[in-house]
N, C-alpha and C. Protein backbone atom coordinates (compact mmCIF):
# COMPACT_ATOMS: atom_id res chain seq x y z
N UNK A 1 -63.36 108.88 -101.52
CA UNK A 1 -63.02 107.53 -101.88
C UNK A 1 -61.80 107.04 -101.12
N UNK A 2 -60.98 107.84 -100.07
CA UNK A 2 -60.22 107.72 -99.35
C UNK A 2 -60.39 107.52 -98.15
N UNK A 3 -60.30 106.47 -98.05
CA UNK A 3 -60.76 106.12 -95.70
C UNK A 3 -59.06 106.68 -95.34
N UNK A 4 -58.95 106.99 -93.75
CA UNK A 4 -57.75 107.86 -93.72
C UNK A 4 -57.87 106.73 -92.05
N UNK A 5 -56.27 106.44 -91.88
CA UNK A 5 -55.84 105.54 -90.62
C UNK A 5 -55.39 106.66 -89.88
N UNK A 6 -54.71 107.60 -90.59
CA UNK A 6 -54.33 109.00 -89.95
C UNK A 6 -54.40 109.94 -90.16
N UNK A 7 -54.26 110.93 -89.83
CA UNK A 7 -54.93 112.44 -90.48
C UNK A 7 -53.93 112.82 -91.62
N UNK A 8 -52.59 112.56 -91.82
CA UNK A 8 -51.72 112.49 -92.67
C UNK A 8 -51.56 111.25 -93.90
N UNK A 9 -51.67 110.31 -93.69
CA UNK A 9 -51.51 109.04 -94.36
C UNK A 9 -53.02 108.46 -95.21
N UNK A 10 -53.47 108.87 -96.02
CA UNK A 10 -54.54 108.29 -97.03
C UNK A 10 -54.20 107.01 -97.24
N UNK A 11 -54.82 106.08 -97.69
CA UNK A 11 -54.98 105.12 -97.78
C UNK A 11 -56.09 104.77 -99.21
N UNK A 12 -55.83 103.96 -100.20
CA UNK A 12 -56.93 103.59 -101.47
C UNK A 12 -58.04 102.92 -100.74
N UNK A 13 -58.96 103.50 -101.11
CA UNK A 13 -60.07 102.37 -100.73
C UNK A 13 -60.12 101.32 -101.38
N UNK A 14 -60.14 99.92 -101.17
CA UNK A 14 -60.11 98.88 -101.40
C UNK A 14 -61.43 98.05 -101.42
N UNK A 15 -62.01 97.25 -102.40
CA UNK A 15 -63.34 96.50 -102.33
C UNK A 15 -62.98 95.47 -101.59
N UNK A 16 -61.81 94.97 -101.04
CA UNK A 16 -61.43 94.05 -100.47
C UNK A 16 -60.56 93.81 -99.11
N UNK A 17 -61.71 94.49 -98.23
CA UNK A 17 -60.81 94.97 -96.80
C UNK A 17 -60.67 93.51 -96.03
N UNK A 18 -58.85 93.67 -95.97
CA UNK A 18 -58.46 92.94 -95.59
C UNK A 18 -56.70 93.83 -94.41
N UNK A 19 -56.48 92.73 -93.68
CA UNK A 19 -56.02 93.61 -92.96
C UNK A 19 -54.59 93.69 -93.36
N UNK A 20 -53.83 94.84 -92.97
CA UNK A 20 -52.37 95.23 -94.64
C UNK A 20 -51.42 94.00 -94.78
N UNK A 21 -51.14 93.26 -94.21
CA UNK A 21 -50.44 92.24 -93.37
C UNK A 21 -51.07 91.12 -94.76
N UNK A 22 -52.27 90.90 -94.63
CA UNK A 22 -52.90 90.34 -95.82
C UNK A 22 -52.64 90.42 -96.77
N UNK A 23 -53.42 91.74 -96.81
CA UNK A 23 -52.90 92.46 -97.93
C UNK A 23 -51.91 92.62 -98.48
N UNK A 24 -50.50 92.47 -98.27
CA UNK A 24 -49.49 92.57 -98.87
C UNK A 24 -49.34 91.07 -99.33
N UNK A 25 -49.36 90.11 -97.87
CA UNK A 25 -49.40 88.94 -98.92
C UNK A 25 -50.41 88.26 -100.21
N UNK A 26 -51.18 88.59 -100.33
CA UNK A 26 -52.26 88.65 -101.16
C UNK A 26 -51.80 89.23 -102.23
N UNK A 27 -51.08 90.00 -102.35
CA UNK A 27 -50.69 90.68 -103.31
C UNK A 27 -49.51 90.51 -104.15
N UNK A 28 -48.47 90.11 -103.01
CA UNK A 28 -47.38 89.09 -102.97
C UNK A 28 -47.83 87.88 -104.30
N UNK A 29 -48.61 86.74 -103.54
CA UNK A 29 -49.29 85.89 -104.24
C UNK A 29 -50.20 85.84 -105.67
N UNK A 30 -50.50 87.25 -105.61
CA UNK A 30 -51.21 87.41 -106.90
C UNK A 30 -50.05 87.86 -108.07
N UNK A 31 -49.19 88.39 -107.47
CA UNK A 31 -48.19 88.91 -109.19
C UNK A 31 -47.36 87.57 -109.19
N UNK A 32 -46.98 86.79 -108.01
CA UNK A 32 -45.89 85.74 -108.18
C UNK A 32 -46.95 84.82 -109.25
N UNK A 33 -48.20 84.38 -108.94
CA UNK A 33 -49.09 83.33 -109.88
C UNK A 33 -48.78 84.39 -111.55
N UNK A 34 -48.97 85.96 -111.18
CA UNK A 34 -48.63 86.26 -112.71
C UNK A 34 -47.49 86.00 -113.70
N UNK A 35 -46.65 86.12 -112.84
CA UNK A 35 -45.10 86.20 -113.40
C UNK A 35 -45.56 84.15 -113.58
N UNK A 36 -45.53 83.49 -113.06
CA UNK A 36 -45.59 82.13 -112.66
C UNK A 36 -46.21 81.88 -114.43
N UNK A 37 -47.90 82.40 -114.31
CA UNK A 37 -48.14 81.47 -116.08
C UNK A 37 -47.32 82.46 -117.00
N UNK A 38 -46.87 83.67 -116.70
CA UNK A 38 -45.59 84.46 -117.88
C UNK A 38 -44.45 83.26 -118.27
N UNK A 39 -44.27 82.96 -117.14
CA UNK A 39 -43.15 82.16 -117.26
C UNK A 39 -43.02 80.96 -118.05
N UNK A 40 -44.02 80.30 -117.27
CA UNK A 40 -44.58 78.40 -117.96
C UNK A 40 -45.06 79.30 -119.12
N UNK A 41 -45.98 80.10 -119.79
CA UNK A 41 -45.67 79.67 -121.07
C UNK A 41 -44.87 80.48 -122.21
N UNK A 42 -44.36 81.36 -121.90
CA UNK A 42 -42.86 81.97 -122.56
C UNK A 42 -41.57 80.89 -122.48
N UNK A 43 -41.81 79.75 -121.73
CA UNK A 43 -40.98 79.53 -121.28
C UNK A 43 -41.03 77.93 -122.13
N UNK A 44 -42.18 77.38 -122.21
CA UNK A 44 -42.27 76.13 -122.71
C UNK A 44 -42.29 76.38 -124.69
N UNK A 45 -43.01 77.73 -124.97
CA UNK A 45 -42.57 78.37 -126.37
C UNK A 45 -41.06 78.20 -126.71
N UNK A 46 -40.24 78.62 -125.64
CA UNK A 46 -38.96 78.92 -126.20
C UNK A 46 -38.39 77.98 -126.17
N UNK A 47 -38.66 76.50 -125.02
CA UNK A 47 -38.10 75.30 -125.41
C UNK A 47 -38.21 74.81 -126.52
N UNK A 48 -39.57 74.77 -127.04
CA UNK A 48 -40.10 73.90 -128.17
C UNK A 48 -39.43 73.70 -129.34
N UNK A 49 -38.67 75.12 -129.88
CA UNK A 49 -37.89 74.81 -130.58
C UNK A 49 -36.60 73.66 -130.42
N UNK A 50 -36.25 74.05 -129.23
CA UNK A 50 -35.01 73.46 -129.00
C UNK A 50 -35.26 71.42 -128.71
N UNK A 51 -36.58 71.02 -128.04
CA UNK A 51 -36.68 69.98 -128.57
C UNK A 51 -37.48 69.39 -129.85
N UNK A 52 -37.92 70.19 -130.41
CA UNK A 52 -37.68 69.89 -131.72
C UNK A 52 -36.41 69.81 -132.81
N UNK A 53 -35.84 70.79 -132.60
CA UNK A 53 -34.41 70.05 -133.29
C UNK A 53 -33.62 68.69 -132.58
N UNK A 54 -33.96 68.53 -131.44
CA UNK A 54 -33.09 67.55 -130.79
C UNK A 54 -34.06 66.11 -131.03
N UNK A 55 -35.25 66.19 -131.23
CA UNK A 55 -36.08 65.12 -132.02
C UNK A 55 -35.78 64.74 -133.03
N UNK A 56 -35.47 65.98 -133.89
CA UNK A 56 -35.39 65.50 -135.41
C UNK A 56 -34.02 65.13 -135.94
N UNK A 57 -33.54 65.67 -134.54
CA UNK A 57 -31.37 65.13 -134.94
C UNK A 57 -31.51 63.81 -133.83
N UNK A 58 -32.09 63.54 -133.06
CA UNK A 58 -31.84 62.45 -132.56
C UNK A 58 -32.40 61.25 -133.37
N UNK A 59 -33.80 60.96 -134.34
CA UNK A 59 -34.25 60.68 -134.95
C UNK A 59 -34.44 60.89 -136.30
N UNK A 60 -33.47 61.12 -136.53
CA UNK A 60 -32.93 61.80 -138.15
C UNK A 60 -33.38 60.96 -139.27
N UNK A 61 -33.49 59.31 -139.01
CA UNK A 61 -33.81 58.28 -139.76
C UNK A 61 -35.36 58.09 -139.85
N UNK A 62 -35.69 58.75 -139.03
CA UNK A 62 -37.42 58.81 -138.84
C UNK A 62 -38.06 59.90 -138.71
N UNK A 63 -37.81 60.64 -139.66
CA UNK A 63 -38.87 62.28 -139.09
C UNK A 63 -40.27 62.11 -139.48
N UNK A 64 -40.57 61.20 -139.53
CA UNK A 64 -42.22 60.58 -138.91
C UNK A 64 -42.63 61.12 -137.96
N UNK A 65 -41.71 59.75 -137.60
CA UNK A 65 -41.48 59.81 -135.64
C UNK A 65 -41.32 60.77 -134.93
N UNK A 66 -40.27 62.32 -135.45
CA UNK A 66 -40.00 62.76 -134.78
C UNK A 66 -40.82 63.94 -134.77
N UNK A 67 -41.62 64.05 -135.99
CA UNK A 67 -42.50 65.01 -136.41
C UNK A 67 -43.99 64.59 -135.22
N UNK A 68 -44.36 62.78 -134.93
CA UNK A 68 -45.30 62.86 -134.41
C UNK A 68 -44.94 63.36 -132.84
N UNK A 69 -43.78 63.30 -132.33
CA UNK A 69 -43.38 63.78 -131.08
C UNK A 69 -43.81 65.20 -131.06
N UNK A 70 -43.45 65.96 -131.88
CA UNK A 70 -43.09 67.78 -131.74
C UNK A 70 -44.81 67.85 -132.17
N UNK A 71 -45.16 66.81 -132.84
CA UNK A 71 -47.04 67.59 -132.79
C UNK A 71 -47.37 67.10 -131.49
N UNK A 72 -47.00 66.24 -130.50
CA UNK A 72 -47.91 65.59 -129.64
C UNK A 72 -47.28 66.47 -128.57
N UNK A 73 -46.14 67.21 -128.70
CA UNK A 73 -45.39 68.25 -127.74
C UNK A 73 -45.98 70.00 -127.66
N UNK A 74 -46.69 69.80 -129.15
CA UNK A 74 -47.37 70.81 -129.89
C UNK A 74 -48.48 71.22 -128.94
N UNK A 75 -49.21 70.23 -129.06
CA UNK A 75 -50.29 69.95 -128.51
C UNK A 75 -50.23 70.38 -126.99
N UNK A 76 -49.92 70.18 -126.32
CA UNK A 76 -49.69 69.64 -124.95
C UNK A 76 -49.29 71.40 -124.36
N UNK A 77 -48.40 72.25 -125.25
CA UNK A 77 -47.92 73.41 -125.35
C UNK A 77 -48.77 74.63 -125.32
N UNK A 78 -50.06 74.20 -126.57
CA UNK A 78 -51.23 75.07 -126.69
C UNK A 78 -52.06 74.88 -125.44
N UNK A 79 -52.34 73.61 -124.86
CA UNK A 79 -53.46 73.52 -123.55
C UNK A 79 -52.61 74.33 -122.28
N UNK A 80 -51.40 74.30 -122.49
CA UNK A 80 -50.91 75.17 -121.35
C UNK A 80 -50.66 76.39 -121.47
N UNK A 81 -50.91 76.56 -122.91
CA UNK A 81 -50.78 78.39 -123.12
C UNK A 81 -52.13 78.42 -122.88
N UNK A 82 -52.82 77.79 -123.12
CA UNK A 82 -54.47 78.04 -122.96
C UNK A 82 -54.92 78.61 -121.25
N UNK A 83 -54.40 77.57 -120.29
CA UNK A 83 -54.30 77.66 -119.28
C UNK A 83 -53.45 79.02 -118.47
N UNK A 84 -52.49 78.54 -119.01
CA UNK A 84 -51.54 80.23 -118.34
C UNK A 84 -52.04 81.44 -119.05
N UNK A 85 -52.86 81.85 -119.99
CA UNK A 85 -53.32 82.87 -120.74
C UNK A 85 -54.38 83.18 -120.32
N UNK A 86 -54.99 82.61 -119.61
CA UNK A 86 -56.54 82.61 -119.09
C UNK A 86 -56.25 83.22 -117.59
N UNK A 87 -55.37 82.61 -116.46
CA UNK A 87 -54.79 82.81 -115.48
C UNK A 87 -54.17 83.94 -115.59
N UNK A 88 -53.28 84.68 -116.64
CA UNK A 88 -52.62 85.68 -116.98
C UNK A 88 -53.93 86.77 -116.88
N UNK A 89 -54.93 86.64 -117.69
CA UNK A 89 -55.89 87.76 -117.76
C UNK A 89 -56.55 87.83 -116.42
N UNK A 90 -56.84 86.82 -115.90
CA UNK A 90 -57.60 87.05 -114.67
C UNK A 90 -57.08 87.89 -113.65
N UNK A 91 -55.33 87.51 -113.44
CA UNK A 91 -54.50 88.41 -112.26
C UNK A 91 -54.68 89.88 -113.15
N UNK A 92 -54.34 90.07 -114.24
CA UNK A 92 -54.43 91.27 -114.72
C UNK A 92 -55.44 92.28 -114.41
N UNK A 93 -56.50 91.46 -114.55
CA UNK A 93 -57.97 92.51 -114.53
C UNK A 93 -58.20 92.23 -113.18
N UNK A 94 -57.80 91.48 -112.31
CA UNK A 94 -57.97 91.85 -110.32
C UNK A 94 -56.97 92.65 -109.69
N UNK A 95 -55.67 92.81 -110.72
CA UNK A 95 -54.45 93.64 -110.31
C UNK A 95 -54.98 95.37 -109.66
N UNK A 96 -55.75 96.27 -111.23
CA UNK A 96 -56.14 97.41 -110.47
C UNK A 96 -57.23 97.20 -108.94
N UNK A 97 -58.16 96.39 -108.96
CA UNK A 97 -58.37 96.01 -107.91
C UNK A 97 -57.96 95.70 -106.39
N UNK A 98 -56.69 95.21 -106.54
CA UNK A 98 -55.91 94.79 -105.26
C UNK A 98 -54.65 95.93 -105.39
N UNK A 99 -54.81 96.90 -106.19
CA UNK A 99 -54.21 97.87 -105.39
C UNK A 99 -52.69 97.44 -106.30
N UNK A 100 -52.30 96.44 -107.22
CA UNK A 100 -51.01 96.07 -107.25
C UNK A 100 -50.58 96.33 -108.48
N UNK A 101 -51.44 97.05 -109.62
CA UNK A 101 -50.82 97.79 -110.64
C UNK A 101 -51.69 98.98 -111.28
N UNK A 102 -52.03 100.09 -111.59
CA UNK A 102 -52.73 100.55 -112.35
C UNK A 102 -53.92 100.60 -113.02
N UNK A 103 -54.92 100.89 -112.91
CA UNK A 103 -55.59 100.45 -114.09
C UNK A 103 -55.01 100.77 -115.74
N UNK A 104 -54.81 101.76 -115.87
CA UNK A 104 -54.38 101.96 -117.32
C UNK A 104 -52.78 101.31 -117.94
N UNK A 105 -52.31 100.71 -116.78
CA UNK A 105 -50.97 100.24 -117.21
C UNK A 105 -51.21 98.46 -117.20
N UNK A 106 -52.38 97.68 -116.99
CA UNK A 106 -53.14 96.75 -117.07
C UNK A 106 -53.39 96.02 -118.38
N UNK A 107 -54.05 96.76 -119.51
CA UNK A 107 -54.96 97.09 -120.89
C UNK A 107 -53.64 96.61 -121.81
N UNK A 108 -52.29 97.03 -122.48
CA UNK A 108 -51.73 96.29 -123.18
C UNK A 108 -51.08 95.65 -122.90
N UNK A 109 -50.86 94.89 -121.69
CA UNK A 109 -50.36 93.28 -121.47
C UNK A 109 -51.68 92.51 -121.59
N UNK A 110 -53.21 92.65 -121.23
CA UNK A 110 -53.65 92.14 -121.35
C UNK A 110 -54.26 91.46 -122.75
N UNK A 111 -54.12 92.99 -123.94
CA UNK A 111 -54.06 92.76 -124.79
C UNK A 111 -53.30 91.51 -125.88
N UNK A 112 -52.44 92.20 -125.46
CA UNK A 112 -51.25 91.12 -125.97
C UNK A 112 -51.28 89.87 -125.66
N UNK A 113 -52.08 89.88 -124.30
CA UNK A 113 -52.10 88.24 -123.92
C UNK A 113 -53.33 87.46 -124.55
N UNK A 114 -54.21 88.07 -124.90
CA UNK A 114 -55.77 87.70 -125.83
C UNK A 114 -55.30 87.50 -127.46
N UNK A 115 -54.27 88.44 -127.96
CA UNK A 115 -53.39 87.88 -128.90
C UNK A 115 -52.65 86.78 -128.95
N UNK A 116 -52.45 86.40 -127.78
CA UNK A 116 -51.41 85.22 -128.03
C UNK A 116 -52.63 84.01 -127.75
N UNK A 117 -53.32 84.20 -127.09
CA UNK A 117 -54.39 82.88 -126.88
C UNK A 117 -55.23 83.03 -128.22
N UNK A 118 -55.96 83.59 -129.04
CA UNK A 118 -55.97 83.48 -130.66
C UNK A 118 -54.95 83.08 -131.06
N UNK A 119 -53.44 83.37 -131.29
CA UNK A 119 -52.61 82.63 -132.15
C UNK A 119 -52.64 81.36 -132.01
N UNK A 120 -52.82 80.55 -130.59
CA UNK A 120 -52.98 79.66 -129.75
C UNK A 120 -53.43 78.93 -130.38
N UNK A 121 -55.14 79.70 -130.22
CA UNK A 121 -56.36 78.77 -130.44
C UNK A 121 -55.89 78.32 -132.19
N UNK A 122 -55.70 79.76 -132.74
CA UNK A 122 -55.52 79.35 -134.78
C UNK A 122 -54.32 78.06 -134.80
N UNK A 123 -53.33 77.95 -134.28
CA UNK A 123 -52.52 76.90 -134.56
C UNK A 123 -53.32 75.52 -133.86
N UNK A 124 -53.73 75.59 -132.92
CA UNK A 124 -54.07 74.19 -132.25
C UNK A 124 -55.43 73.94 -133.16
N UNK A 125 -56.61 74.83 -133.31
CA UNK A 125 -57.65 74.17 -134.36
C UNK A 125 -57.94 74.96 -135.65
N UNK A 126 -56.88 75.63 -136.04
CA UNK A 126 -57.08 75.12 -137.41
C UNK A 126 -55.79 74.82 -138.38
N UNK A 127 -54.38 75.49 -137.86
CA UNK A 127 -52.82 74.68 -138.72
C UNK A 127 -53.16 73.18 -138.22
N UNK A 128 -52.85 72.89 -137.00
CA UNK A 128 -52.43 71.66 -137.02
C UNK A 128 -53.49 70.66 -137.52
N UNK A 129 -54.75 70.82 -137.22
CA UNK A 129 -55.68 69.77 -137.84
C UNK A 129 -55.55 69.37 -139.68
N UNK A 130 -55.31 70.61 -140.13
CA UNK A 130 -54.83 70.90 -141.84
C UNK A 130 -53.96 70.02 -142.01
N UNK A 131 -52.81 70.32 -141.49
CA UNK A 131 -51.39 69.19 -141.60
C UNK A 131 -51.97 68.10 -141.44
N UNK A 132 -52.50 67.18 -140.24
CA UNK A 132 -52.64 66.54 -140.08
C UNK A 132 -53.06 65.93 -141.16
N UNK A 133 -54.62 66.71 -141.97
CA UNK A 133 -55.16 65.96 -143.01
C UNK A 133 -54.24 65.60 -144.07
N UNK A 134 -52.98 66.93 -144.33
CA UNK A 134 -52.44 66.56 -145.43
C UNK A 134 -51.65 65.03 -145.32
N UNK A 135 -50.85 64.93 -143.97
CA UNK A 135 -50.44 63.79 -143.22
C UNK A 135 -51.44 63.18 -143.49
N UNK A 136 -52.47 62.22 -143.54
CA UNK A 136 -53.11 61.36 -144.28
C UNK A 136 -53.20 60.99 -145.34
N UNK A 137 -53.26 62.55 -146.13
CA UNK A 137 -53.66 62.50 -147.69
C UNK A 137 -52.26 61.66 -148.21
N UNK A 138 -51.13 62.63 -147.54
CA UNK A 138 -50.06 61.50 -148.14
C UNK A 138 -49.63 60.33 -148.18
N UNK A 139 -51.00 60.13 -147.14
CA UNK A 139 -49.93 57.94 -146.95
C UNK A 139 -49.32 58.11 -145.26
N UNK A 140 -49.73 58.82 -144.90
CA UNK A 140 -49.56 59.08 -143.30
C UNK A 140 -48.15 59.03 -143.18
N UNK A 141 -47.09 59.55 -143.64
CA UNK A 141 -45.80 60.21 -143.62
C UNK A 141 -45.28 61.49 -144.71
N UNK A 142 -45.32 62.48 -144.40
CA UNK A 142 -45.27 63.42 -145.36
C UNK A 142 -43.76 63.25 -145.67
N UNK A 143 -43.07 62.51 -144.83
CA UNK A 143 -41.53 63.05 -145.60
C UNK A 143 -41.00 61.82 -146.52
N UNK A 144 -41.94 60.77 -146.84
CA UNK A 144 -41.95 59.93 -147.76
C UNK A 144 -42.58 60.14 -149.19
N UNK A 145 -43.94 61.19 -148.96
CA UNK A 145 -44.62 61.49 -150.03
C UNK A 145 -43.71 62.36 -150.74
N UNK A 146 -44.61 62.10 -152.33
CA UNK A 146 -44.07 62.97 -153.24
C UNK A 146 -43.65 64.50 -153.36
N UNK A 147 -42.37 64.94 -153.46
CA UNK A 147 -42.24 66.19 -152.84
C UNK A 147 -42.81 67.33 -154.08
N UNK A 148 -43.13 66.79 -155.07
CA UNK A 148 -44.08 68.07 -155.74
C UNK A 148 -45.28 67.74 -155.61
N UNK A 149 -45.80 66.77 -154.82
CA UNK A 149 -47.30 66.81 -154.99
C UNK A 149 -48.10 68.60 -153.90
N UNK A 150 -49.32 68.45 -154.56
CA UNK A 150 -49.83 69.48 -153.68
C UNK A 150 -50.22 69.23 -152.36
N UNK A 151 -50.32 68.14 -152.24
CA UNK A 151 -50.35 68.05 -150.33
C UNK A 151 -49.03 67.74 -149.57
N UNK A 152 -48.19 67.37 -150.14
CA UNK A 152 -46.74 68.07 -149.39
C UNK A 152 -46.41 69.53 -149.99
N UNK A 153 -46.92 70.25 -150.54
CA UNK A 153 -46.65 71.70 -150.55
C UNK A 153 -47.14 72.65 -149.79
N UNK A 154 -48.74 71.92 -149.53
CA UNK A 154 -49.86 72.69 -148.81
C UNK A 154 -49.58 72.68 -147.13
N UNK A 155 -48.59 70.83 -147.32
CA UNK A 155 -48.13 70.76 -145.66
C UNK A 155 -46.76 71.86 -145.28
N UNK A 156 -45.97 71.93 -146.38
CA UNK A 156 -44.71 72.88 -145.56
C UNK A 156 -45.39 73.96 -145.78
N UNK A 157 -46.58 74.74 -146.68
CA UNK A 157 -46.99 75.83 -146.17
C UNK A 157 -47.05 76.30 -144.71
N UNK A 158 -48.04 74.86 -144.84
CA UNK A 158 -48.59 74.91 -142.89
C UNK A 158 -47.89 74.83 -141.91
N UNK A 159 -46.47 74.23 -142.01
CA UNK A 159 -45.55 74.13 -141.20
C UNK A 159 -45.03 75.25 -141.02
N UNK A 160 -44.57 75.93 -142.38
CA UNK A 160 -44.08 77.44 -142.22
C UNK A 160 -45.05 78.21 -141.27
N UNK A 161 -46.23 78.23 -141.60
CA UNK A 161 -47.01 79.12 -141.43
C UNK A 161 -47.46 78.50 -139.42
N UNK A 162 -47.06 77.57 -139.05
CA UNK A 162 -47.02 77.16 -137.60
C UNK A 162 -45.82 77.96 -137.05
N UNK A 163 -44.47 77.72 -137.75
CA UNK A 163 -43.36 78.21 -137.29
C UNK A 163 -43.52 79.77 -136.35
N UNK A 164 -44.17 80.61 -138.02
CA UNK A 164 -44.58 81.91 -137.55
C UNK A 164 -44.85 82.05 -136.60
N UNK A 165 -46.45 81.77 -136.29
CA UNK A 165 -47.07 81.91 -135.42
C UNK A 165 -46.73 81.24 -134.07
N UNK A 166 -45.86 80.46 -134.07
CA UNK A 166 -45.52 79.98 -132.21
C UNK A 166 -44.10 81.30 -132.24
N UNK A 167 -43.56 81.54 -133.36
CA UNK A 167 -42.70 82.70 -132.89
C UNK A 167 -42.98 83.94 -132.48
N UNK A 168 -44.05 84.24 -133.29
CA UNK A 168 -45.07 85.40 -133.14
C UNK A 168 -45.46 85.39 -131.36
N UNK A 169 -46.41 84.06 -130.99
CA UNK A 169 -46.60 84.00 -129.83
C UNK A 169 -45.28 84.19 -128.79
N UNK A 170 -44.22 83.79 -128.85
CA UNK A 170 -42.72 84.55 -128.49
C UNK A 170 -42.30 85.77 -128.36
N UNK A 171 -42.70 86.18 -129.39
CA UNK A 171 -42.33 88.16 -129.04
C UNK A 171 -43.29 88.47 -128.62
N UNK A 172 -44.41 88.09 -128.74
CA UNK A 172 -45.17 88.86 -127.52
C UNK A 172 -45.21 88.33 -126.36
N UNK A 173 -44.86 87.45 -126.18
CA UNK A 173 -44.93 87.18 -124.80
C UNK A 173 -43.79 87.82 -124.44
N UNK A 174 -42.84 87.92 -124.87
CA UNK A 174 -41.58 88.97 -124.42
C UNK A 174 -42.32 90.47 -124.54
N UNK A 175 -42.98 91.31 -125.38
CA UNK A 175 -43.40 92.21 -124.87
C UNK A 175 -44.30 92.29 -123.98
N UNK A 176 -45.12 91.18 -123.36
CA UNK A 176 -46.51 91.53 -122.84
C UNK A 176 -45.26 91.00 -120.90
N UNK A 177 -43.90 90.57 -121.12
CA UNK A 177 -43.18 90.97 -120.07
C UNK A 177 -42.77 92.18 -119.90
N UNK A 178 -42.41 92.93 -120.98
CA UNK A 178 -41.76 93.90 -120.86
C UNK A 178 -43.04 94.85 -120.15
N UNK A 179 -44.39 94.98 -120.80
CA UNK A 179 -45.16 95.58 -120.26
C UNK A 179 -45.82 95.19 -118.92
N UNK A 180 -45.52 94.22 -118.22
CA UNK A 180 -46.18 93.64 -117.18
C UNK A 180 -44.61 94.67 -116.31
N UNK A 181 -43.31 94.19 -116.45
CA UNK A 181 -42.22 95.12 -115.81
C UNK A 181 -42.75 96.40 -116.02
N UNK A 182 -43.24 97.34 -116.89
CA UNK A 182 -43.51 98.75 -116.90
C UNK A 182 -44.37 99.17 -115.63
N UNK A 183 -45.46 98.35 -115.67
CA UNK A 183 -46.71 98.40 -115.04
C UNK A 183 -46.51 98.09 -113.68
N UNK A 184 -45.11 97.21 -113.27
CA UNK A 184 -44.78 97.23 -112.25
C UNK A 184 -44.19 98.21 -111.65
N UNK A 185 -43.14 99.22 -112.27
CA UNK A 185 -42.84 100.36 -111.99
C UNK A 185 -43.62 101.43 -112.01
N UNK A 186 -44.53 101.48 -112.37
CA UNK A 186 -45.67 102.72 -112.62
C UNK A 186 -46.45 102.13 -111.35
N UNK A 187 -46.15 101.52 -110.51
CA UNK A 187 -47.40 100.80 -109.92
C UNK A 187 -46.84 102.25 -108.02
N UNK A 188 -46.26 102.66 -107.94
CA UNK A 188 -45.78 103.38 -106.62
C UNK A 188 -46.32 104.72 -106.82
């Protein structure tokens, strides 16, 4: 399974003969696009908090308003985790392929990353659509409705229970870095 350039120097056989020069950039290009959707969406997670408080303190008189911003920011957050999570698995599973990480050091970043696109998918269709309804049920401002009724209780459930889960999606995306760095060192 070894083609040999010299009688000393083995070489991996590759399904993708290309010449090394290529090959390195090719390879180059394939972990930078990885690290690239790691980044955009670890990276737009960890803002979110931070403009969400700056919505709801800049708009303090309206957390309507500032609530419909951070869902419409919400939103916009999940289609790009959707996107970079999809892109994430693909470099992953062509990585043992191109020679640029392991196969077995591959399997729990990728994992982790199919975890975070389920948390994804559960907050974008089915928390936020819930809220939303309760946001109707109340008169289409929950922070006006009655605060013992059961659909402002059922909504800060859901809010809590959003919080979690985009934090959740946070630590793993910090571990599924930490394991993408492992896999880079195991990769020589």
């Amino acid at each position: 399974m070894f083609a040999k350039c010299s009688p000393s120097v083995p070489i991996p056989y590759s399904p993708f003969p290309l010449a090394p020069s290529m090959l390195t950039r090719m390879k180059t290009l394939l972990r930078t696009l990885l690290y690239l959707a790691l980044v955009v969406w670890l990276g737009a997670e960890i803002f979110l908090p931070i403009v969400a408080a700056t919505a709801f303190g800049t708009l303090a008189g309206d957390p309507h308003r500032a609530g419909a911003i951070v869902g419409a920011l919400l939103r916009t957050l999940h289609g790009m985790g959707f996107v970079c999570g999809v892109v994430l698995l693909a470099l992953l599973a062509l990585a043992p392929a191109w020679n640029i990480y392991k196969s077995g050091t591959v399997m729990p970043p990728m994992i982790l990353a199919l975890i975070m696109i389920a948390l994804t998918a559960w907050s974008q269709f089915g928390i936020i659509p819930a809220m939303d309804r309760d946001r109707v049920a109340a008169g289409g401002a929950i922070d006006i409705a009655d605060t013992t009724s059961t659909t402002t209780a059922d909504f800060n459930k859901l809010h809590n229970r959003s919080v979690l889960v985009e934090e959740a999606i946070i630590l793993l995306g910090l571990a599924t870095v930490v394991l993408v760095a492992r896999a880079e060192t195991a990769r020589a």
